[in-house]
Protein backbone atom coordinates (compact mmCIF):
# COMPACT_ATOMS: atom_id res chain seq x y z
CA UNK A 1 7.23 -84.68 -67.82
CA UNK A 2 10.53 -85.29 -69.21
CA UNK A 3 11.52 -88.66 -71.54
CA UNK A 4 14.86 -90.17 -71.25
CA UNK A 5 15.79 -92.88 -73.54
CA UNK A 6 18.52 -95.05 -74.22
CA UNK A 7 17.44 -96.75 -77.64
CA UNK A 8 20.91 -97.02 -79.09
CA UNK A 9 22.32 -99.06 -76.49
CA UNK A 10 19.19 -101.91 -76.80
CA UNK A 11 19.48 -102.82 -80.32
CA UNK A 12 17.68 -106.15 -79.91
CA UNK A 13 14.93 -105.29 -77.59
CA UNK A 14 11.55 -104.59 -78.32
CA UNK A 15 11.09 -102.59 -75.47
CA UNK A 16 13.67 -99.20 -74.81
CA UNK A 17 14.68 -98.46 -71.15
CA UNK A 18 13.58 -95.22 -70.20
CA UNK A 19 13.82 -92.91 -67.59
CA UNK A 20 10.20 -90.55 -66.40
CA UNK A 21 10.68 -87.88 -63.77
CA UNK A 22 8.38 -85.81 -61.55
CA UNK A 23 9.24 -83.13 -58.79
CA UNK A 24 6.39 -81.55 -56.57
CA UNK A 25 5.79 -79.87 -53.64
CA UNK A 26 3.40 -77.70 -51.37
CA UNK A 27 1.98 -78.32 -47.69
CA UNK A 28 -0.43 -81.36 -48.82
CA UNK A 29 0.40 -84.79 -49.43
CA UNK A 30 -2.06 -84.90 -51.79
CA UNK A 31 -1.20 -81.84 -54.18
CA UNK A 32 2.08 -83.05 -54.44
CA UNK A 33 1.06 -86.62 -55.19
CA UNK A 34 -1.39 -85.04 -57.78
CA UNK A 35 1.14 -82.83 -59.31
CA UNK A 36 3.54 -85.67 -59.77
CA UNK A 37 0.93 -87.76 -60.74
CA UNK A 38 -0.08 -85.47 -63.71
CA UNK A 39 3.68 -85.12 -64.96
CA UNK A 40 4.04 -88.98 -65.24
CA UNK A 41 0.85 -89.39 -66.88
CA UNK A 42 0.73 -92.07 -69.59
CA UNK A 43 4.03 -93.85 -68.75
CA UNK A 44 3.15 -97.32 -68.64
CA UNK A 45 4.35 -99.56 -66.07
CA UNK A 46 7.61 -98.87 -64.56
CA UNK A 47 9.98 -101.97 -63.58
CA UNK A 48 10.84 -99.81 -60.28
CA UNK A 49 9.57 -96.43 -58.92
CA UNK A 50 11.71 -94.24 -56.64
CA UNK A 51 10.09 -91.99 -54.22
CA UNK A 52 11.45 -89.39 -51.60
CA UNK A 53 9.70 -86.89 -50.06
CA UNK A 54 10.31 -84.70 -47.64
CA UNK A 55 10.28 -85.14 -43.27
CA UNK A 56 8.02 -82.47 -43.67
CA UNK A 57 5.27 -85.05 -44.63
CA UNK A 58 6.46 -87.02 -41.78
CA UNK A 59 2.96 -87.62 -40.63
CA UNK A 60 1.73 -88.66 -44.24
CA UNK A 61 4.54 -91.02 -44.61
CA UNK A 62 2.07 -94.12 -44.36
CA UNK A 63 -0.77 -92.72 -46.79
CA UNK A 64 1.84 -91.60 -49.47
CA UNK A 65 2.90 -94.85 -52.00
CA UNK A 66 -0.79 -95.80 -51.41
CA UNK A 67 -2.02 -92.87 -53.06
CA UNK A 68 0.98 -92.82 -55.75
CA UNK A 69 0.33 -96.61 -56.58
CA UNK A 70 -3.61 -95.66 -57.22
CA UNK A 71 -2.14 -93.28 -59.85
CA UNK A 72 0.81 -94.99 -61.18
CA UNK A 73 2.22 -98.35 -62.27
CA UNK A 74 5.54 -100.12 -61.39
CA UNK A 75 6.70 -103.29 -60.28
CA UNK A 76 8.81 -102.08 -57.21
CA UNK A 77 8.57 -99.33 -55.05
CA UNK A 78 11.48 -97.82 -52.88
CA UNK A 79 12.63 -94.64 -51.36
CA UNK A 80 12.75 -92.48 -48.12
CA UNK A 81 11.83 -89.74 -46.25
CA UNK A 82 14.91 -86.92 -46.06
CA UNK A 83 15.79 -83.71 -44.43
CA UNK A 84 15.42 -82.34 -48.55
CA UNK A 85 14.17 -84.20 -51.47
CA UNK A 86 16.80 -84.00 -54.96
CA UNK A 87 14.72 -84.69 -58.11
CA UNK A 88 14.41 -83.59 -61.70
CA UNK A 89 11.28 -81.37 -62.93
CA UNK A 90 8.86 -80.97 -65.62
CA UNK A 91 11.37 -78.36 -67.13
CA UNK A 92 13.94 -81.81 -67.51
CA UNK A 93 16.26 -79.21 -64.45
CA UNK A 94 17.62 -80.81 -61.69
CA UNK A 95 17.12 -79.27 -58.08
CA UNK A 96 18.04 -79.51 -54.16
CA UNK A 97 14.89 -78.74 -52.51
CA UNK A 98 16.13 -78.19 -49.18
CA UNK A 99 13.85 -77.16 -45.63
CA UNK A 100 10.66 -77.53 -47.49
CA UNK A 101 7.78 -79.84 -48.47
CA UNK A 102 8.91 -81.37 -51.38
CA UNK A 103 8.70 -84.79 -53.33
CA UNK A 104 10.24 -86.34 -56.21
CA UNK A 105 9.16 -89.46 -57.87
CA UNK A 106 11.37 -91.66 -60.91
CA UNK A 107 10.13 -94.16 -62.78
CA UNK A 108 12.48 -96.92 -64.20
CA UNK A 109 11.87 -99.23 -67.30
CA UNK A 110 14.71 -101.60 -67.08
CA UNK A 111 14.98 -103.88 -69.53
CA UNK A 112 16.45 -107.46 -68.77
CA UNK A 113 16.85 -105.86 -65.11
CA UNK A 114 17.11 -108.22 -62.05
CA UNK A 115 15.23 -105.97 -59.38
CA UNK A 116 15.13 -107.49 -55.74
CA UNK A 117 13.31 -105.37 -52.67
CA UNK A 118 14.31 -106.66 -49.20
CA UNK A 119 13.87 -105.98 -45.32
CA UNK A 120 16.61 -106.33 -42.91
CA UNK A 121 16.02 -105.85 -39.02
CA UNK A 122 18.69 -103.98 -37.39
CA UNK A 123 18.03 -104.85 -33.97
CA UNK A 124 18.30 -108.94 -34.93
CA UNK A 125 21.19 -108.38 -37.39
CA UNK A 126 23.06 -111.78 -38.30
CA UNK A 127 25.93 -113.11 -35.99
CA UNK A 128 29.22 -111.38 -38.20
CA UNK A 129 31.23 -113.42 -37.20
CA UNK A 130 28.81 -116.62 -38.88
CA UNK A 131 28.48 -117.95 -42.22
CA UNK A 132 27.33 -115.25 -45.10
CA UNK A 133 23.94 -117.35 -45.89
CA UNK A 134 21.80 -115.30 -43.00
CA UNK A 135 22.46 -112.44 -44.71
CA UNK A 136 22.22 -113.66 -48.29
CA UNK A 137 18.55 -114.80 -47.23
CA UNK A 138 17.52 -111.53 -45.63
CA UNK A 139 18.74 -110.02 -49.21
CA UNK A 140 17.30 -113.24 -50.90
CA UNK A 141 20.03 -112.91 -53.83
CA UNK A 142 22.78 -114.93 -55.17
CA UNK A 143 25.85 -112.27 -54.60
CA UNK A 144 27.40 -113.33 -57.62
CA UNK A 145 24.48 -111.89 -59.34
CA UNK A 146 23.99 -108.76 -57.56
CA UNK A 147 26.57 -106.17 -58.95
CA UNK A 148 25.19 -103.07 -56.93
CA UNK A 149 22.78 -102.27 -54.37
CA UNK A 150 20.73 -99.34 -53.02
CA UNK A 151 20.60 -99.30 -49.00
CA UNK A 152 18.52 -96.98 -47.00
CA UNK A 153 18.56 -97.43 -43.03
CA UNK A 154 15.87 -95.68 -40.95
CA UNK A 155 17.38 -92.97 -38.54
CA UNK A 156 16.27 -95.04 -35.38
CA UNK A 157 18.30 -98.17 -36.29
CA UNK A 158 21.20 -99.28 -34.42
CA UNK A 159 24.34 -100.84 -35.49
CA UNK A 160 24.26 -99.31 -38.85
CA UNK A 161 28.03 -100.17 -39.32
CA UNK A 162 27.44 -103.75 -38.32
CA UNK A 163 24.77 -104.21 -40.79
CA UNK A 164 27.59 -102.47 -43.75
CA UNK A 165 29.95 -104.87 -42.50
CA UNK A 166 27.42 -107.61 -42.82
CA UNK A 167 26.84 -106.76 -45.96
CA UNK A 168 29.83 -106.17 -47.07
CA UNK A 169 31.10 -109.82 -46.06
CA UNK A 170 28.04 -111.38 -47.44
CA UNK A 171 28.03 -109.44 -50.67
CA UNK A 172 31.58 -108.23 -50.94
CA UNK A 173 31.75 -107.57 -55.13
CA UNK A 174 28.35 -105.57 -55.01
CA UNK A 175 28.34 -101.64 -54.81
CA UNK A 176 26.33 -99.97 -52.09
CA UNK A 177 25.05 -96.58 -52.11
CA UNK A 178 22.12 -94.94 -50.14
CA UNK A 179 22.01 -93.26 -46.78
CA UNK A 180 20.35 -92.77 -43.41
CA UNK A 181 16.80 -91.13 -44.19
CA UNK A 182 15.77 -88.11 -42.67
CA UNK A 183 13.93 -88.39 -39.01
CA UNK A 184 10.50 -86.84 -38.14
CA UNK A 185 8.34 -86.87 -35.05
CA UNK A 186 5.64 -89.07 -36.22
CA UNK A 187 5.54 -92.74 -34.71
CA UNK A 188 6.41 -95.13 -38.09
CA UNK A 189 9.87 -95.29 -39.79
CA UNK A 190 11.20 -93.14 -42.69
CA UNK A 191 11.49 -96.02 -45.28
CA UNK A 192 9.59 -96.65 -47.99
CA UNK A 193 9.77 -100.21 -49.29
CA UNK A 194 6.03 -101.31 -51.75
CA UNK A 195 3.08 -99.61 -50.31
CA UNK A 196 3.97 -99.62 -46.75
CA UNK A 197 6.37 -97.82 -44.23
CA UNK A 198 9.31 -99.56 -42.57
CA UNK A 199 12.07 -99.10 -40.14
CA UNK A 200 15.30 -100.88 -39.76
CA UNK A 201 16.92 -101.05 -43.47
CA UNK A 202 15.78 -101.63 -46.80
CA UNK A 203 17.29 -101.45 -50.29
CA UNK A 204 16.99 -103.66 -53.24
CA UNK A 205 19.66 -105.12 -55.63
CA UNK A 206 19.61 -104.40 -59.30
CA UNK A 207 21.31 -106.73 -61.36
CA UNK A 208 20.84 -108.55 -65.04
CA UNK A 209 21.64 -106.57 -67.55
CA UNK A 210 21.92 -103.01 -64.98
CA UNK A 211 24.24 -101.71 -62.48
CA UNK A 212 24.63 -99.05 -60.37
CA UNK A 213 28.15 -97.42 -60.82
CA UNK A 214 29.48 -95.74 -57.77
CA UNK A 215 31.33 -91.96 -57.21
CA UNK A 216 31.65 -91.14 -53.47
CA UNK A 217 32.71 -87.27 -52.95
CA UNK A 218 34.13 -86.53 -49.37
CA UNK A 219 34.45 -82.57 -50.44
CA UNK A 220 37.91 -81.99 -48.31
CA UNK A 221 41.48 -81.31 -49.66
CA UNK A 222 44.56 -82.54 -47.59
CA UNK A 223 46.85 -80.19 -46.01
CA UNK A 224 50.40 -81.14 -44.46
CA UNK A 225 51.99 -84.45 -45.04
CA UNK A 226 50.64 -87.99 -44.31
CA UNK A 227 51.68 -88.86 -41.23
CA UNK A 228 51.43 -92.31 -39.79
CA UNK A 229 50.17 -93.31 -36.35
CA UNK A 230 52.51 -93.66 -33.82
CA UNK A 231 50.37 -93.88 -30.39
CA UNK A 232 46.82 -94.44 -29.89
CA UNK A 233 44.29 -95.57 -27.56
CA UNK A 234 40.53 -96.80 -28.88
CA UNK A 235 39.57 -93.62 -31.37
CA UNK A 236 42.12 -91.34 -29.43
CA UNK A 237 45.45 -90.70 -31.46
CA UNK A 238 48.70 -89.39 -29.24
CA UNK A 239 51.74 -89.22 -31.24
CA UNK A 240 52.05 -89.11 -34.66
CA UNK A 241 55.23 -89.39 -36.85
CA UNK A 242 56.40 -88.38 -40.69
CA UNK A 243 59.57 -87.26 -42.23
CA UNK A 244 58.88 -83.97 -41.74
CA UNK A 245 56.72 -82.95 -38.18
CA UNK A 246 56.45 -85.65 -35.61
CA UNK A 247 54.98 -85.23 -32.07
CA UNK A 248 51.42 -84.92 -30.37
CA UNK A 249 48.85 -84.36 -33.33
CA UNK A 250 48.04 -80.65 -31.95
CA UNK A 251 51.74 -79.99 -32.17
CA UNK A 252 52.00 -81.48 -35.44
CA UNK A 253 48.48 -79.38 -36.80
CA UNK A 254 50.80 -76.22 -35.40
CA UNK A 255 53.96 -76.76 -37.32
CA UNK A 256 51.50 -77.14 -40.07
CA UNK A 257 49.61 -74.05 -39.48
CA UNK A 258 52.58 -71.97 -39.83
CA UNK A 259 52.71 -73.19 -43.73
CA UNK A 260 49.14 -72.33 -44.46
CA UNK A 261 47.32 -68.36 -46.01
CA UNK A 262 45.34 -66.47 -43.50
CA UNK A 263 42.08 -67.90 -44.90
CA UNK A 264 42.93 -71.62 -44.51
CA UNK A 265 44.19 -70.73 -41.29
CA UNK A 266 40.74 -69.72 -40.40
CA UNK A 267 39.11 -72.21 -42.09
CA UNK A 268 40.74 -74.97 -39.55
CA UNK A 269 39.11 -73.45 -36.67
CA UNK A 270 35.76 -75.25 -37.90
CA UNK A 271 35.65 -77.29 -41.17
CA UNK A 272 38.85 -79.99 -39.78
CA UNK A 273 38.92 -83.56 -40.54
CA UNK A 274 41.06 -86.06 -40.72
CA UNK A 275 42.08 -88.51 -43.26
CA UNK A 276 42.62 -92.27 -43.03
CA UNK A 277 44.42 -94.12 -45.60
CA UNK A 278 43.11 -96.62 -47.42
CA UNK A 279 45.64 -99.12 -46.19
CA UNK A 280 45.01 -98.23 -42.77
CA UNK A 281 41.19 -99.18 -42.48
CA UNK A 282 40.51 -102.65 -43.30
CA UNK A 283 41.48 -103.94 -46.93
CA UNK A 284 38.66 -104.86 -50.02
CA UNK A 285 36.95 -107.78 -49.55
CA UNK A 286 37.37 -108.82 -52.64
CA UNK A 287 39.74 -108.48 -55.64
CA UNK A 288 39.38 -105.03 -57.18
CA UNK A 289 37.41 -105.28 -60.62
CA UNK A 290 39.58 -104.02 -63.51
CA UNK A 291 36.16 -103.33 -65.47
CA UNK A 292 34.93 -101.06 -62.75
CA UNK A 293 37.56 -99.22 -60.93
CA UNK A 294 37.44 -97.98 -57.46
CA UNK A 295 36.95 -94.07 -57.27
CA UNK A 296 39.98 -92.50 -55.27
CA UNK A 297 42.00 -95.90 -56.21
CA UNK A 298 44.84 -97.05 -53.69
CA UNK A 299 45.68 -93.41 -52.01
CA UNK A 300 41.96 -92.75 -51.14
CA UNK A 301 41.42 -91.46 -47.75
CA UNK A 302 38.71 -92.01 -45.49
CA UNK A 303 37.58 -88.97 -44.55
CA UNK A 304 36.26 -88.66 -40.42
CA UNK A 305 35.45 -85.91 -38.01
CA UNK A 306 37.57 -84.77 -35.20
CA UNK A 307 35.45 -84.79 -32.08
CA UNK A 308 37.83 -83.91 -29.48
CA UNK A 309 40.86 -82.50 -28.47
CA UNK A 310 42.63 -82.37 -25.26
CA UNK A 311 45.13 -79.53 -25.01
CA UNK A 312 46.59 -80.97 -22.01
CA UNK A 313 48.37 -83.91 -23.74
CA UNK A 314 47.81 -82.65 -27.12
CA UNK A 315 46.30 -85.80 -28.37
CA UNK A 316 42.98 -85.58 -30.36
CA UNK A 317 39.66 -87.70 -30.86
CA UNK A 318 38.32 -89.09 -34.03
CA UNK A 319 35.21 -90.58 -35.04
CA UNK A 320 36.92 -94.03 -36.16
CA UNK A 321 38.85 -96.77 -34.35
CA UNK A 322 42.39 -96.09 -35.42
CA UNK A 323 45.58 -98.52 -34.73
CA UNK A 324 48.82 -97.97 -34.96
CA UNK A 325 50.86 -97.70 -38.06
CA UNK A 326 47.46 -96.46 -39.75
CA UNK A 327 48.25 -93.60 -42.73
CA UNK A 328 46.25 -90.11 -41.38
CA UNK A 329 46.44 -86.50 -43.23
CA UNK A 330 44.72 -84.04 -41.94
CA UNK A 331 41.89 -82.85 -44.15
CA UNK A 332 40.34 -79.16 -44.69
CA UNK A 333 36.64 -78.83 -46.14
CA UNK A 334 35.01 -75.84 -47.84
CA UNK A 335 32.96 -75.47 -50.86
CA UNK A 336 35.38 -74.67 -53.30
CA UNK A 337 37.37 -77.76 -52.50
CA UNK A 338 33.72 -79.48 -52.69
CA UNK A 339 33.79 -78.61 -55.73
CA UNK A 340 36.75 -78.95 -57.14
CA UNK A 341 36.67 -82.76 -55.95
CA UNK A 342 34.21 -83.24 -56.85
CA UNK A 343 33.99 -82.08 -60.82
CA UNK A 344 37.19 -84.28 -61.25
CA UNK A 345 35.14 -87.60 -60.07
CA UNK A 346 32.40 -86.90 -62.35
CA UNK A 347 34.72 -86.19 -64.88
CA UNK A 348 36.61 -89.74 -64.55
CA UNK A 349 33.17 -91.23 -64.22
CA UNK A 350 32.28 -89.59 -67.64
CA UNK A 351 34.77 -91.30 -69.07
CA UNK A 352 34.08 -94.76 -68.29
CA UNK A 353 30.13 -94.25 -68.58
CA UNK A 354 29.13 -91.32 -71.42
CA UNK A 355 26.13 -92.24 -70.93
CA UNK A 356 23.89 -93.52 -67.79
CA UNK A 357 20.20 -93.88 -67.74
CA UNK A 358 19.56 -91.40 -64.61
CA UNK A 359 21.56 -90.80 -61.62
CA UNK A 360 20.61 -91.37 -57.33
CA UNK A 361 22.70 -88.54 -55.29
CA UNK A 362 22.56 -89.14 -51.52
CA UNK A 363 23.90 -85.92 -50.05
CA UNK A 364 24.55 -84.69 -46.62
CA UNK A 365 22.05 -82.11 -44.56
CA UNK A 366 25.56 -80.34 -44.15
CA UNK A 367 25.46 -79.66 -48.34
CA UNK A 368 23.85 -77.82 -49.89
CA UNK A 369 23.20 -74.22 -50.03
CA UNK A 370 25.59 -74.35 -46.23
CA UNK A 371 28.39 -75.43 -48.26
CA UNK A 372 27.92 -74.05 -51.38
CA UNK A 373 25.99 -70.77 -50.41
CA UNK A 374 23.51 -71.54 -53.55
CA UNK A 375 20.85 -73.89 -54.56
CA UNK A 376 21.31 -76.90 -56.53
CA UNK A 377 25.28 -76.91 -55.80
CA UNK A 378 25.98 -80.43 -56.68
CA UNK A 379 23.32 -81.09 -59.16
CA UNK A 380 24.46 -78.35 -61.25
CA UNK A 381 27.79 -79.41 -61.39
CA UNK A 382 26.49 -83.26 -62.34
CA UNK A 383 24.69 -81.34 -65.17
CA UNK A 384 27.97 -80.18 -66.42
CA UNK A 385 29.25 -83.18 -66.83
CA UNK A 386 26.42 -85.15 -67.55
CA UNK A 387 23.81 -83.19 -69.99
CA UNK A 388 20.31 -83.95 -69.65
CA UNK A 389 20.96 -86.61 -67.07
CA UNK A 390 18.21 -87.11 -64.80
CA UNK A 391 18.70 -87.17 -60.86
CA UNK A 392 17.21 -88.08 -57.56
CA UNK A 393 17.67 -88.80 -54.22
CA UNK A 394 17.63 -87.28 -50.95
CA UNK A 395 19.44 -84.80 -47.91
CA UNK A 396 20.40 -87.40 -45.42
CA UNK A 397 21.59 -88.02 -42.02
CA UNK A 398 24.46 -90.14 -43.06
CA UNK A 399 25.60 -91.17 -46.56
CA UNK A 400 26.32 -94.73 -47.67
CA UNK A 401 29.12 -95.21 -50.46
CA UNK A 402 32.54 -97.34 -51.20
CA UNK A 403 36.11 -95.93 -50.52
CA UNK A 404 39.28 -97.94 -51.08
CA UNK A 405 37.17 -101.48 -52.09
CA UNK A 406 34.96 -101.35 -48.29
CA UNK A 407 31.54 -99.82 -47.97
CA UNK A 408 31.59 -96.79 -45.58
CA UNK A 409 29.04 -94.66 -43.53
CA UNK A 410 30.32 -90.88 -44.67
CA UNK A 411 29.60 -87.67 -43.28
CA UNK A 412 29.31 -83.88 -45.66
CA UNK A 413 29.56 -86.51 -48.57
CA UNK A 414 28.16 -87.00 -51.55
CA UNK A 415 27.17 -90.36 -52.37
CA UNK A 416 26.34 -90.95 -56.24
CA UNK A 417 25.11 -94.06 -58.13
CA UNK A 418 24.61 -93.86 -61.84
CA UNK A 419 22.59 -96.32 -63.57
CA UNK A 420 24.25 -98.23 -66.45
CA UNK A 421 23.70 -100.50 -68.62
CA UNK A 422 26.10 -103.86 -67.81
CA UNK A 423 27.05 -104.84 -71.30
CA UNK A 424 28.32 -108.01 -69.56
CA UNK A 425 25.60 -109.00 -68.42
CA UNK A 426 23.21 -107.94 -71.30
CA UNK A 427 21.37 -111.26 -72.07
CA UNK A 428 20.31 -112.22 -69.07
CA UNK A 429 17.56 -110.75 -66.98
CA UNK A 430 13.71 -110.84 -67.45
């Protein structure tokens, strides 16, 4: 077990946030439980306990914050099942276990932390075009005093974008991250919410004297120029125009093609997205916070998969409703550029926060050691940047994070929320 304190930045408490972390494994629920159990020994009681654990445990999911609350103490539980668990080990390392049984387990002391758990049904989601107070008593906080949020939404649930939107309306100055756990055969959900197992959505807000700051890595570079929409019809795009290349979108890819090396060339043949500007989806809900800037700022791009193309008219598909007039660059992904990105957001995040309490990292199946051809690709490179910062989270099957002011559900992203201290908020809390 590793200890990660914070004691300069509490001067007048009694009590020090801290930080415990465990990461286990092996084919029985109850090994790993033990061995995570053993590292956290002697903690004391934890104002809120993280758990993921792998879809590999599927089966277990019901039996496995049971047996972990028999062993351990903390006021609120949360977490998922994922396709691969993230966590930090007895060795204080960070690691992607990915495609085997795994578990890691993080135990909070927040001091002066507002902490509320909460249930949402996604098949009786609020009318969105109501009043926000159904969906400020599903959450069962005042948003003015929920600055960030974690959301995890079981694989089975439908209208996942309706219940971001929802949320979004109802709670439009808090930060969301989290992501769409990992699915299994078994006949229960893959959320994790105090000693049972749920489906639908659950997440919890931390506020008072905490807050969860957000980075949101789409791991693609732009290539060509941005064009805007000239034509389109639902998510189907038909003419685009520019300065420079105007036409079908397949003719305009081709006049950029001619521009590009041999490799990228290549590389469009199966890793090609495209971009939407941040002026083109829908605008902020709110005022942007000049305390808390938002990562990628005003010429962020929404980054979406092209499903389709149809060579006869030369239009293409995306996965996103697009408009005319909307800003669009086509996008190329590979793990350099992953990198690259993604060191520079860390970086700026660095600089506003030196020094967070522990980090959550809600990363795409698609990561990983299938972008980056190693293990522990984007944990390593937090580590960089961030010394002996402790992480978790999980692989999932669709990652939840803010671009351009709105909360977004992201594809081959990395989705990051690093715990701070809110210095505004510092006297208030329990």
């Amino acid at each position: 077990m590793v200890a990660f304190t914070l004691p300069s930045l509490w001067p007048r408490r009694s009590v020090a946030p801290w930080c415990r972390t465990a990461l286990s494994g092996g084919p029985s629920l109850e090994g790993a439980v033990a061995a995570a159990a053993r590292e956290l020994a002697g903690c004391g009681e934890a104002d809120l306990a993280l758990v993921f654990a792998s879809t590999s445990y599927g089966s277990d999911l019901p039996r496995l914050m049971p047996l972990l609350q028999e062993r351990l103490k903390a006021r609120h539980w949360l977490g998922c099942a994922g396709g691969g668990v993230i966590g930090t080990s007895s060795d204080g390392l960070p690691h992607e276990r990915e495609q085997e049984p795994a578990m890691s387990v993080t135990l909070l002391r927040l001091p002066g932390a507002e902490i509320q758990p909460f249930v949402i049904d996604t098949a009786s989601l609020p009318d969105l075009d109501g009043p926000p107070t159904p969906w400020i008593e599903a959450v069962g906080m005042d948003p003015a005093a929920a600055p960030s949020m974690v959301l995890l939404i079981d694989p089975s649930s439908t209208s996942i974008n309706d219940l971001i939107n929802g949320l979004d309306f109802s709670y439009p100055r808090t930060v969301k991250v989290g992501g769409v756990a990992g699915q299994h055969s078994a006949g229960h959900g893959s959320l994790l919410l105090g000693d049972g197992v749920h489906s639908g959505a659950i997440g919890c807000v931390i506020g008072g004297s905490w807050r969860l700051d957000p980075v949101v890595a789409q791991g693609c570079r732009p290539i060509g120029p941005v064009f805007e929409v000239e034509e389109a019809q639902r998510n189907v795009v038909l003419r685009l125009t520019s300065a420079g290349p105007s036409g079908t979108p397949v003719a305009c890819l081709q006049a950029i093609l001619a521009d590009l090396s041999a490799d990228d060339r290549e590389r469009v043949r199966h890793s090609l997205f495209l971009g939407v500007g941040r002026s083109s989806f829908d605008l902020p809900l709110s005022a942007p916070d000049p305390e808390r800037p938002e990562p990628g700022g005003q010429d962020a791009f929404l980054v979406r998969n092209l499903i389709g193309v149809d060579p006869r008219t030369g239009s293409v598909a995306v996965a996103e409703r697009m408009r005319q007039g909307q800003r669009v660059q086509f996008q190329l992904r590979d793990g350099s550029t992953s990198l690259q990105e993604q060191r520079q957001l860390l970086a700026n995040e660095r600089q506003q926060q030196p020094q967070p309490l522990a980090a959550l990292l809600f990363a795409c199946l698609g990561r990983g050691r299938g972008l980056y051809g190693r293990a522990d690709g984007d944990v390593s490179l937090c580590r960089e940047i961030f010394p002996d910062l402790p992480i978790s989270g999980a692989f999932c099957n669709g990652e939840i994070g803010p671009v351009g002011g709105t909360t977004h559900l992201h594809g081959y992203t990395a989705s990051w929320g690093f715990l701070v201290a809110d210095r505004s908020n510092a006297g208030t809390g329990t």
